[in-house]
PDB file of N, CA and C in Angstrom:
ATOM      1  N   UNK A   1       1.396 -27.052  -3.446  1.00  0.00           N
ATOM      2  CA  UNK A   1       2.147 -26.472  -2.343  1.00  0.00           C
ATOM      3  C   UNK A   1       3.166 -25.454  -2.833  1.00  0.00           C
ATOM      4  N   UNK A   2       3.817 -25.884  -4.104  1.00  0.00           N
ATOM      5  CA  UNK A   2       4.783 -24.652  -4.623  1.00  0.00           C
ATOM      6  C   UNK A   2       4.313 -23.261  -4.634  1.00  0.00           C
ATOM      7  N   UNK A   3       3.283 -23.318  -5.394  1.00  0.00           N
ATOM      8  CA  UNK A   3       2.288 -21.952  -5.533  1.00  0.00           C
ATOM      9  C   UNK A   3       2.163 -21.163  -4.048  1.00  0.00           C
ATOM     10  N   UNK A   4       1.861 -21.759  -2.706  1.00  0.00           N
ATOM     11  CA  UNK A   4       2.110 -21.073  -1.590  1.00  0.00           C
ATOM     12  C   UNK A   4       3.440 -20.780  -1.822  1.00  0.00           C
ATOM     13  N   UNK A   5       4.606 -21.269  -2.063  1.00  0.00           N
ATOM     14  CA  UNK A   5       5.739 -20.609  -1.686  1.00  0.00           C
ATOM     15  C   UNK A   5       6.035 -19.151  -3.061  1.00  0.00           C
ATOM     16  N   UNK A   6       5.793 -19.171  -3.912  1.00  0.00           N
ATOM     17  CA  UNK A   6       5.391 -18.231  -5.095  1.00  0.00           C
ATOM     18  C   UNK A   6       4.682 -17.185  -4.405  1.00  0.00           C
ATOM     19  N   UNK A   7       3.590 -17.082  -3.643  1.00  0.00           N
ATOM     20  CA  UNK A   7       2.993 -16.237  -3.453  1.00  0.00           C
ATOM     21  C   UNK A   7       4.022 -15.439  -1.733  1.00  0.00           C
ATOM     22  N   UNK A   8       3.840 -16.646  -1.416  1.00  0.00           N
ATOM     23  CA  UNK A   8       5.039 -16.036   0.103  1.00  0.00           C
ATOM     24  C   UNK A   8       6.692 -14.898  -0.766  1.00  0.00           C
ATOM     25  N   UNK A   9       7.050 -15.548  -1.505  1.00  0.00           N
ATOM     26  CA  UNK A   9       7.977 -14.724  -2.121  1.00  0.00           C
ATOM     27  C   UNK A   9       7.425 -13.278  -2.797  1.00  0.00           C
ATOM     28  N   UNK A  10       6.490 -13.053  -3.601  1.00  0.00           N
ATOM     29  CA  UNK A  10       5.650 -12.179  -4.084  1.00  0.00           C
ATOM     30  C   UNK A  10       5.586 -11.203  -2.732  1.00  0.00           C
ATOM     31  N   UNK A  11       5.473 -12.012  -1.654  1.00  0.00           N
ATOM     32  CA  UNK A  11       5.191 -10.866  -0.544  1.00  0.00           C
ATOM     33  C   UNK A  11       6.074 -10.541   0.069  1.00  0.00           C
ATOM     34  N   UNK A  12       7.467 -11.562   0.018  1.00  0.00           N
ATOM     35  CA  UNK A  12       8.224 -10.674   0.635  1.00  0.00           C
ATOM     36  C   UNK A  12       9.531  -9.625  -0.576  1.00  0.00           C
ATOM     37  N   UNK A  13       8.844  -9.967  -1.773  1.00  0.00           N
ATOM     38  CA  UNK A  13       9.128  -8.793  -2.442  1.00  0.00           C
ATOM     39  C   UNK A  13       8.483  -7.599  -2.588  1.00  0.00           C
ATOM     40  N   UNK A  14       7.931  -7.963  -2.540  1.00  0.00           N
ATOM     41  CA  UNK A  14       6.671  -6.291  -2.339  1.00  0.00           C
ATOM     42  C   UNK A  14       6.576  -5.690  -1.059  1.00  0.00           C
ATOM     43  N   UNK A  15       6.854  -6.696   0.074  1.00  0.00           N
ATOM     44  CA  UNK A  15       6.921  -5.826   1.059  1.00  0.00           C
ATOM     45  C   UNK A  15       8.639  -4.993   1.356  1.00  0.00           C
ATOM     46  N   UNK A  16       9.331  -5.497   0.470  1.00  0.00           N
ATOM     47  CA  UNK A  16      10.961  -5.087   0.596  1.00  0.00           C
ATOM     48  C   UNK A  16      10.583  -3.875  -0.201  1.00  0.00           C
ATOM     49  N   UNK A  17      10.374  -3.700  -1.524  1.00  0.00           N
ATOM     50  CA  UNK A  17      10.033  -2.793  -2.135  1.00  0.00           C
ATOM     51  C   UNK A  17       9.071  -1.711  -1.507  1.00  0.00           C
ATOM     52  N   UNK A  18       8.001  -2.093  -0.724  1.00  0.00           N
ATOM     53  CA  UNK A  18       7.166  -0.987   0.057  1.00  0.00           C
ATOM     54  C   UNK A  18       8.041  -0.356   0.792  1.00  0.00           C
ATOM     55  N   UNK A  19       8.752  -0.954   1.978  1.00  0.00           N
ATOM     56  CA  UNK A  19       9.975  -0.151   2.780  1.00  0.00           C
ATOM     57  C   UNK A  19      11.359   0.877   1.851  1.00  0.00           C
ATOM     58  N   UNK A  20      10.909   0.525   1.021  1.00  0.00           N
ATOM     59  CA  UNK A  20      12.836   0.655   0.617  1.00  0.00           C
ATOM     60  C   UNK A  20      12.571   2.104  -0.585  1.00  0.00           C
ATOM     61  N   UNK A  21      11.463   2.468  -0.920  1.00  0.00           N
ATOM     62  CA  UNK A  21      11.141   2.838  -2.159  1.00  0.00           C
ATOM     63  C   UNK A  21      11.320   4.124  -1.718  1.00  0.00           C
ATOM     64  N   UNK A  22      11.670   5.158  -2.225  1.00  0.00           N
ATOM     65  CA  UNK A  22      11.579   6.658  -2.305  1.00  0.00           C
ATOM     66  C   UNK A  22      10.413   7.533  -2.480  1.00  0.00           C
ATOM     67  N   UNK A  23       9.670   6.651  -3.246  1.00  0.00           N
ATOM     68  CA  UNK A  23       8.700   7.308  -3.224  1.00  0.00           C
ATOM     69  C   UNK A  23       7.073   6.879  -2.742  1.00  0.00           C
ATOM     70  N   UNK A  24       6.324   7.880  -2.535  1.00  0.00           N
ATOM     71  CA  UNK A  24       5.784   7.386  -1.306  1.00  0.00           C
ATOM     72  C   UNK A  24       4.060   6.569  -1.743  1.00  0.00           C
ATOM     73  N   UNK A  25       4.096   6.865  -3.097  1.00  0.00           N
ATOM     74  CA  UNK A  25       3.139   6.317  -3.863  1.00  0.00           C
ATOM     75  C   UNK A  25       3.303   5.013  -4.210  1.00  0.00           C
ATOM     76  N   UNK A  26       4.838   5.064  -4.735  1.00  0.00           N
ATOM     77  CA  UNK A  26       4.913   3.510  -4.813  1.00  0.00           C
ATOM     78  C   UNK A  26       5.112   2.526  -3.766  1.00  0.00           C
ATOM     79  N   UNK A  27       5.652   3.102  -2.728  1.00  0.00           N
ATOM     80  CA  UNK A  27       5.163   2.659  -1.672  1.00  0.00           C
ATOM     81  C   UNK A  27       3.803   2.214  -1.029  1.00  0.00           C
ATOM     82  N   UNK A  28       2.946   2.762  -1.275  1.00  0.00           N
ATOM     83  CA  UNK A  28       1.591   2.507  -0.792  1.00  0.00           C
ATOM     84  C   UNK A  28       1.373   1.223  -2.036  1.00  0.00           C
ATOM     85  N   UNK A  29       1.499   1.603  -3.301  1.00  0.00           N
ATOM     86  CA  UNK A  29       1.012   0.250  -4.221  1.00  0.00           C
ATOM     87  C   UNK A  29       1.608  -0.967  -4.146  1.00  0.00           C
ATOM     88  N   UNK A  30       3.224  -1.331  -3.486  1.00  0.00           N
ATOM     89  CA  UNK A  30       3.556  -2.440  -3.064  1.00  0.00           C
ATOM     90  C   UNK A  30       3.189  -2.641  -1.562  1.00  0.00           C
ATOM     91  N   UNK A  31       2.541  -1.972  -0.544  1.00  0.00           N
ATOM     92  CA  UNK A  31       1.792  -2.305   0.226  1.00  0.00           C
ATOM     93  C   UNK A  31       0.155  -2.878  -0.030  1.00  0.00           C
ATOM     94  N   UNK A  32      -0.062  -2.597  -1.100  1.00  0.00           N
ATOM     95  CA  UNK A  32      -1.450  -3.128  -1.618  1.00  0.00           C
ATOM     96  C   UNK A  32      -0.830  -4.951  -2.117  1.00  0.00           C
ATOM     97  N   UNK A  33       0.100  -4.727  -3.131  1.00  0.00           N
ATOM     98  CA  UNK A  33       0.475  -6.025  -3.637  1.00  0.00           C
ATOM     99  C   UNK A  33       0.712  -7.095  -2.321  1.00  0.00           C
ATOM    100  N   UNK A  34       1.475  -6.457  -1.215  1.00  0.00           N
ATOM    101  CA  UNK A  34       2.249  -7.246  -0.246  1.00  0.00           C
ATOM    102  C   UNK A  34       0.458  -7.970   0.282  1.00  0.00           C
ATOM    103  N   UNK A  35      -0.157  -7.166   0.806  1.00  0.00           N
ATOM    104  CA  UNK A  35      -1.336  -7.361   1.482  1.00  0.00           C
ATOM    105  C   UNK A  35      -1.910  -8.363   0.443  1.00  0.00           C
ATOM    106  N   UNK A  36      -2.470  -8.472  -0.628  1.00  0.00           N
ATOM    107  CA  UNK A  36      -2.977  -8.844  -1.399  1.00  0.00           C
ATOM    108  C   UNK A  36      -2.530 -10.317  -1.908  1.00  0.00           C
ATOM    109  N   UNK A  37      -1.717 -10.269  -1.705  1.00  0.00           N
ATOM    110  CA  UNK A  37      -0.700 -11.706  -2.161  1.00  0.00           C
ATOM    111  C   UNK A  37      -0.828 -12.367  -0.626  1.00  0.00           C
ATOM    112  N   UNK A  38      -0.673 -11.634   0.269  1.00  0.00           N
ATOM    113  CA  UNK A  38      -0.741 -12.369   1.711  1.00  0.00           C
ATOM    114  C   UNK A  38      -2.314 -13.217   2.139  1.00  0.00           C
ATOM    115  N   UNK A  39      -2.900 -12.490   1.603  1.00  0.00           N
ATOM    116  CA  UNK A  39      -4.444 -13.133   1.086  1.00  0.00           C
ATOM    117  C   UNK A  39      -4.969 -13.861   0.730  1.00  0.00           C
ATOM    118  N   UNK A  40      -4.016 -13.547  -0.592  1.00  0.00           N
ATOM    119  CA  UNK A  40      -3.926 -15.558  -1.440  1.00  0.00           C
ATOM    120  C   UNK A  40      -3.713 -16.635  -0.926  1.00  0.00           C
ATOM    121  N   UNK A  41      -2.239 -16.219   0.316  1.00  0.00           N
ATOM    122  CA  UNK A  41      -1.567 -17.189   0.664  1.00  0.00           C
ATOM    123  C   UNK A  41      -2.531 -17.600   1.769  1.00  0.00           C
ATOM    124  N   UNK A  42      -3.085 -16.658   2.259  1.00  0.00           N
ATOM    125  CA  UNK A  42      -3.907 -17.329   3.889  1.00  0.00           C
ATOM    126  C   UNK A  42      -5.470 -18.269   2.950  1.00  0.00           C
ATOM    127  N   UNK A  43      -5.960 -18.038   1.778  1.00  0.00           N
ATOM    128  CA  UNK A  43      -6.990 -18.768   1.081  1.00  0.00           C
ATOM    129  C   UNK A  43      -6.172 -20.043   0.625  1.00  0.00           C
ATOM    130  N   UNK A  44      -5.261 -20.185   0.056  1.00  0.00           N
ATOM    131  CA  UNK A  44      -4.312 -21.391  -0.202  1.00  0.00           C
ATOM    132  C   UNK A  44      -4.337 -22.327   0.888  1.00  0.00           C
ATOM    133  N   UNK A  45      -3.798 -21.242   2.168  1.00  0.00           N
ATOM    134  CA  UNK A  45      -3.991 -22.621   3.561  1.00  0.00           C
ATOM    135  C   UNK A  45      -4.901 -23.025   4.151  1.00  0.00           C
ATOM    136  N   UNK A  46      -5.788 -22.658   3.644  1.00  0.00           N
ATOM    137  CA  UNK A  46      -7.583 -23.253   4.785  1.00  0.00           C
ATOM    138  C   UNK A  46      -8.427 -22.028   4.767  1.00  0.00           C
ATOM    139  N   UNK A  47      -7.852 -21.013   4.846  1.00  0.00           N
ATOM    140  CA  UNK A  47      -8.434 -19.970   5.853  1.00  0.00           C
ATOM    141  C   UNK A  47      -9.143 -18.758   5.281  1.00  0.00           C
ATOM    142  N   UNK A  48     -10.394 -19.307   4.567  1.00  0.00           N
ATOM    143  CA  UNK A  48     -10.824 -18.354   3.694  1.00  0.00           C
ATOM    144  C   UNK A  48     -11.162 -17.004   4.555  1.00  0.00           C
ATOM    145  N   UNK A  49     -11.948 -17.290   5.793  1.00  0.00           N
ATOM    146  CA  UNK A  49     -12.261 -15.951   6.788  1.00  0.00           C
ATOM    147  C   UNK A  49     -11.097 -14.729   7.199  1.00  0.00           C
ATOM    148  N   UNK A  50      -9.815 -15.480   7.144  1.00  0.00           N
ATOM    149  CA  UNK A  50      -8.915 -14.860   7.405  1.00  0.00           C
ATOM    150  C   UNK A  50      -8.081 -13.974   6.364  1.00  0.00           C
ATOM    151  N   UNK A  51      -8.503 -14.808   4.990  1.00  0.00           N
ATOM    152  CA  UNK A  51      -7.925 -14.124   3.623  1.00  0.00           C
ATOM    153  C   UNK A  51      -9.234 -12.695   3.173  1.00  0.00           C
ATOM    154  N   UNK A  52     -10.624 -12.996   3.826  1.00  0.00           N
ATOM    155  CA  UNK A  52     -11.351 -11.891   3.366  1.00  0.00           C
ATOM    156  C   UNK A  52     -11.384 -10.788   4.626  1.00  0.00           C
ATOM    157  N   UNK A  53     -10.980 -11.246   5.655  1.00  0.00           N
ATOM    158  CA  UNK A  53      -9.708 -10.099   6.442  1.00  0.00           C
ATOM    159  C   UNK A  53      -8.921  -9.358   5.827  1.00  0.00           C
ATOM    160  N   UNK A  54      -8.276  -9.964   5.681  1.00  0.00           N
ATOM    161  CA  UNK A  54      -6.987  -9.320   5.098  1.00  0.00           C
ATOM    162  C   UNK A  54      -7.205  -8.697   4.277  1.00  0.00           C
ATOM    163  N   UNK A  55      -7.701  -9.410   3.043  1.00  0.00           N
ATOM    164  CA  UNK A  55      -7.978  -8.335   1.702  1.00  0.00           C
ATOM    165  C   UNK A  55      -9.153  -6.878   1.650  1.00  0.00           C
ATOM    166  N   UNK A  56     -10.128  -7.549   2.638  1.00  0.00           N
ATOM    167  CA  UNK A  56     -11.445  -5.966   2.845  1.00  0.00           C
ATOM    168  C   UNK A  56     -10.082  -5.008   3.780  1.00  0.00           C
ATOM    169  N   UNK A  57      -9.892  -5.502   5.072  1.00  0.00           N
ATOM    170  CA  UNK A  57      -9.303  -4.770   5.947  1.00  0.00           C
ATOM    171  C   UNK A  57      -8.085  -3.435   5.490  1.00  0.00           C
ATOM    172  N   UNK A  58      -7.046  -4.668   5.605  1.00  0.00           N
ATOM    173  CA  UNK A  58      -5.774  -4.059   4.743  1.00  0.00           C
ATOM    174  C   UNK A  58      -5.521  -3.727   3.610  1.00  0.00           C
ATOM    175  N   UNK A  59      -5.827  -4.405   2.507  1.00  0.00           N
ATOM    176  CA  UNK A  59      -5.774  -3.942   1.447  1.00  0.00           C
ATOM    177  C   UNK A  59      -6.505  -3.251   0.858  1.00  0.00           C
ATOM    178  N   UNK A  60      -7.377  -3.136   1.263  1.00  0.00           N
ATOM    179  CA  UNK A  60      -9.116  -2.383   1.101  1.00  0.00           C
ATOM    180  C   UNK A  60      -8.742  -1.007   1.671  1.00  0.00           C
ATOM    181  N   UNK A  61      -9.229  -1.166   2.793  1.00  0.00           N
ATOM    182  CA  UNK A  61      -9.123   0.399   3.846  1.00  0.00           C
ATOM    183  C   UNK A  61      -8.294   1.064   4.172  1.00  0.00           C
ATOM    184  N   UNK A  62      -6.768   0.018   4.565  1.00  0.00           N
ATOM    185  CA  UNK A  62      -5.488   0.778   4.858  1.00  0.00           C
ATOM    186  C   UNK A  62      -4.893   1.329   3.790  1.00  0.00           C
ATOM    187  N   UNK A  63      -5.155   0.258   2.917  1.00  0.00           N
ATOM    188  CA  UNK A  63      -4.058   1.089   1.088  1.00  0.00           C
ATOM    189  C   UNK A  63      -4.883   2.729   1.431  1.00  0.00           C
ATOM    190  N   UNK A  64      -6.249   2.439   1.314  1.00  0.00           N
ATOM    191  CA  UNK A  64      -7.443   3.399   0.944  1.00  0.00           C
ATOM    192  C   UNK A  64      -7.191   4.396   1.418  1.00  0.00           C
ATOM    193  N   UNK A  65      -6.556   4.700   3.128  1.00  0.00           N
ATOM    194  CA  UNK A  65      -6.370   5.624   4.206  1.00  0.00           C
ATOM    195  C   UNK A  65      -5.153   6.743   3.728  1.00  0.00           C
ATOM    196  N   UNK A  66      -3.960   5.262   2.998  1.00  0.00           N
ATOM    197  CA  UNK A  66      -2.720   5.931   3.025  1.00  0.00           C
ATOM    198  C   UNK A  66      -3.274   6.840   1.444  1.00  0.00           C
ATOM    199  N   UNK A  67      -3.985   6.343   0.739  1.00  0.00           N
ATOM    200  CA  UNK A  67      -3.449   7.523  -0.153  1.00  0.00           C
ATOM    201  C   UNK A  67      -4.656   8.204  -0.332  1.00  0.00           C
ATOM    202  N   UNK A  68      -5.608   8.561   0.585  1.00  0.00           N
ATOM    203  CA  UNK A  68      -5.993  10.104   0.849  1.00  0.00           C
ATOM    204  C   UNK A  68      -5.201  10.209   1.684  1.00  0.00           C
ATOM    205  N   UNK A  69      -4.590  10.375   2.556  1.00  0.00           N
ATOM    206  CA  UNK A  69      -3.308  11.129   3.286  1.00  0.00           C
ATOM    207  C   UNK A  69      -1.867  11.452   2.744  1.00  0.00           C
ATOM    208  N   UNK A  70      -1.425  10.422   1.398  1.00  0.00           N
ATOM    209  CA  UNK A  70      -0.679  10.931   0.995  1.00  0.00           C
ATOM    210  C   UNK A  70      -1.575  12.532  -0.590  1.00  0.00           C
ATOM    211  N   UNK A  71      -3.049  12.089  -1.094  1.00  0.00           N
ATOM    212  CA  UNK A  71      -3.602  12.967  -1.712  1.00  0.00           C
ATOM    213  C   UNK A  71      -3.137  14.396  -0.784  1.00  0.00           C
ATOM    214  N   UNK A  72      -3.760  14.727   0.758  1.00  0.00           N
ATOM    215  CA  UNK A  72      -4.025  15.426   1.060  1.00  0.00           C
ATOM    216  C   UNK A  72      -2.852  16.300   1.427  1.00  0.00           C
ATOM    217  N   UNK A  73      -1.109  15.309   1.995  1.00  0.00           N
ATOM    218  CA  UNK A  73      -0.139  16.470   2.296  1.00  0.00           C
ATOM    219  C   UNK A  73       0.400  16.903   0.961  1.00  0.00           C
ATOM    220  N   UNK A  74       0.054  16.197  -0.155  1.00  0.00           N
ATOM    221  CA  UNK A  74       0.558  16.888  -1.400  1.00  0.00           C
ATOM    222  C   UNK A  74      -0.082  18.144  -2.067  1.00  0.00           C
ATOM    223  N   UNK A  75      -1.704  18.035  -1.744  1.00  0.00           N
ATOM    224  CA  UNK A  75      -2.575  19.621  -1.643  1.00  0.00           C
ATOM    225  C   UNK A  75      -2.452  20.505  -1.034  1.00  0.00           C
ATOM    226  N   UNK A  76      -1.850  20.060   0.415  1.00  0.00           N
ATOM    227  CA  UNK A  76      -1.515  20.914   1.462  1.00  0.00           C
ATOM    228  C   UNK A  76      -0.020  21.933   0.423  1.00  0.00           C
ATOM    229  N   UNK A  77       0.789  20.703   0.445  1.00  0.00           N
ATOM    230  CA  UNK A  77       2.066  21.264  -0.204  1.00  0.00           C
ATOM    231  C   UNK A  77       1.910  22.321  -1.238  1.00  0.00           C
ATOM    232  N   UNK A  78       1.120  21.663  -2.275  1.00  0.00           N
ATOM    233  CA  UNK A  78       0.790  22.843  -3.166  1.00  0.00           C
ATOM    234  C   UNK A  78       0.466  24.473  -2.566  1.00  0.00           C
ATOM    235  N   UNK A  79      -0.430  24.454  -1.986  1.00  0.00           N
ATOM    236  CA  UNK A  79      -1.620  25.577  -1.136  1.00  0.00           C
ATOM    237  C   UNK A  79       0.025  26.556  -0.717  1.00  0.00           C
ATOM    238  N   UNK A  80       1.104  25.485   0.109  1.00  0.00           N
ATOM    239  CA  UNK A  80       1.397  26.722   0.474  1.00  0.00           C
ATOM    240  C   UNK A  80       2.725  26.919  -0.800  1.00  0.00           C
ATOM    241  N   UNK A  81       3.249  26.306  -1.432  1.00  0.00           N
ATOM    242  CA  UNK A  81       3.826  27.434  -2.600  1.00  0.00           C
ATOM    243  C   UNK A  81       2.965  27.706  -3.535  1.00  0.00           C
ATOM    244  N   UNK A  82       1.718  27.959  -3.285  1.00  0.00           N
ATOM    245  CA  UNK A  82       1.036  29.391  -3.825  1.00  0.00           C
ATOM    246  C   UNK A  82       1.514  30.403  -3.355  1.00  0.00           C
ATOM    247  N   UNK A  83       1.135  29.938  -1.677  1.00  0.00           N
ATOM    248  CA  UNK A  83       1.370  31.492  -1.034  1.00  0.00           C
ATOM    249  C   UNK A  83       2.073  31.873  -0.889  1.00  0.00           C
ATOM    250  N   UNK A  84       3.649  30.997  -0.945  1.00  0.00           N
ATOM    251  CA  UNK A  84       4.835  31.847  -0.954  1.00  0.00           C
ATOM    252  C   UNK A  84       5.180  32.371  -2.749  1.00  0.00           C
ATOM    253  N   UNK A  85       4.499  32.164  -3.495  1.00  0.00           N
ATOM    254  CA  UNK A  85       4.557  32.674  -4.779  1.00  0.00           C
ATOM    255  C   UNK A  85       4.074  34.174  -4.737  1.00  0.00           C
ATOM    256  N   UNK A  86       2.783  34.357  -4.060  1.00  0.00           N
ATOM    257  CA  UNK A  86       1.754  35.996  -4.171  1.00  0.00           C
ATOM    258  C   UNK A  86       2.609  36.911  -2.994  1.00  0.00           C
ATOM    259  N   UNK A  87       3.147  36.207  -1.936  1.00  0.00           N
ATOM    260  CA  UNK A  87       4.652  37.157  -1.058  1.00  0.00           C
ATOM    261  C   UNK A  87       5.680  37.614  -1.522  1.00  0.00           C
ATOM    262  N   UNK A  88       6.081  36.696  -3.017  1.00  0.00           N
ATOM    263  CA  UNK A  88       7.243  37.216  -3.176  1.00  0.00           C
ATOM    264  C   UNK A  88       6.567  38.290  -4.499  1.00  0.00           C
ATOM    265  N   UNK A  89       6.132  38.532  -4.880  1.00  0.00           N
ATOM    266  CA  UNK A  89       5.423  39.432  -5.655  1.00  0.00           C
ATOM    267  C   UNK A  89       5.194  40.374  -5.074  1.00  0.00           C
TER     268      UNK A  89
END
C-alpha cells in the first residue's frame, strides 16, 4: 500500500513541476511523468483497463500532440526571424 502513496506523490510532483516550469518542454516531460505515474497508480488499485487508458491515451497521444505543437511554433518562430533578417538588409 505504501508504494501507491510513492507513486501518488511522484504525481503530484510532476504535476507541480509541469504547471510551474518556464519552460515549455519541460513542461510537456513532467506532464508525461505526471500521466505515467498516474498509471501505475490506477494498475496498483485493480484497474488495469483504466491504467492502459491512461498511459496509450494521455501519455501516449497528448504528450505526443503537445510537442509537435510545441516543434511547430518554434519553426514557425524561426521562419519569421529569417525574414526579418533579409528586410533589414
Amino acid at each position: 500500500m505504501i508504494e501507491v502513496f510513492v507513486f501518488l506523490a511522484v504525481t503530484v510532483v510532476c504535476a507541480y513541476f509541469a504547471v510551474s516550469s518556464k519552460n515549455i518542454v519541460y513542461g510537456v516531460v513532467f506532464l508525461l511523468c505526471t500521466n505515467l505515474s498516474l498509471g501505475v497508480v490506477y494498475f496498483m488499485m485493480g484497474a488495469p483497463t483504466v491504467a492502459l487508458f491512461q498511459i496509450a491515451i494521455f501519455a501516449g497521444a497528448v504528450v505526443v500532440f503537445f510537442v509537435v505543437t510545441v516543434m511547430f511554433t518554434q519553426a514557425g518562430k524561426m521562419m519569421t526571424d529569417e525574414v526579418e533578417e533579409e528586410v533589414l538588409e
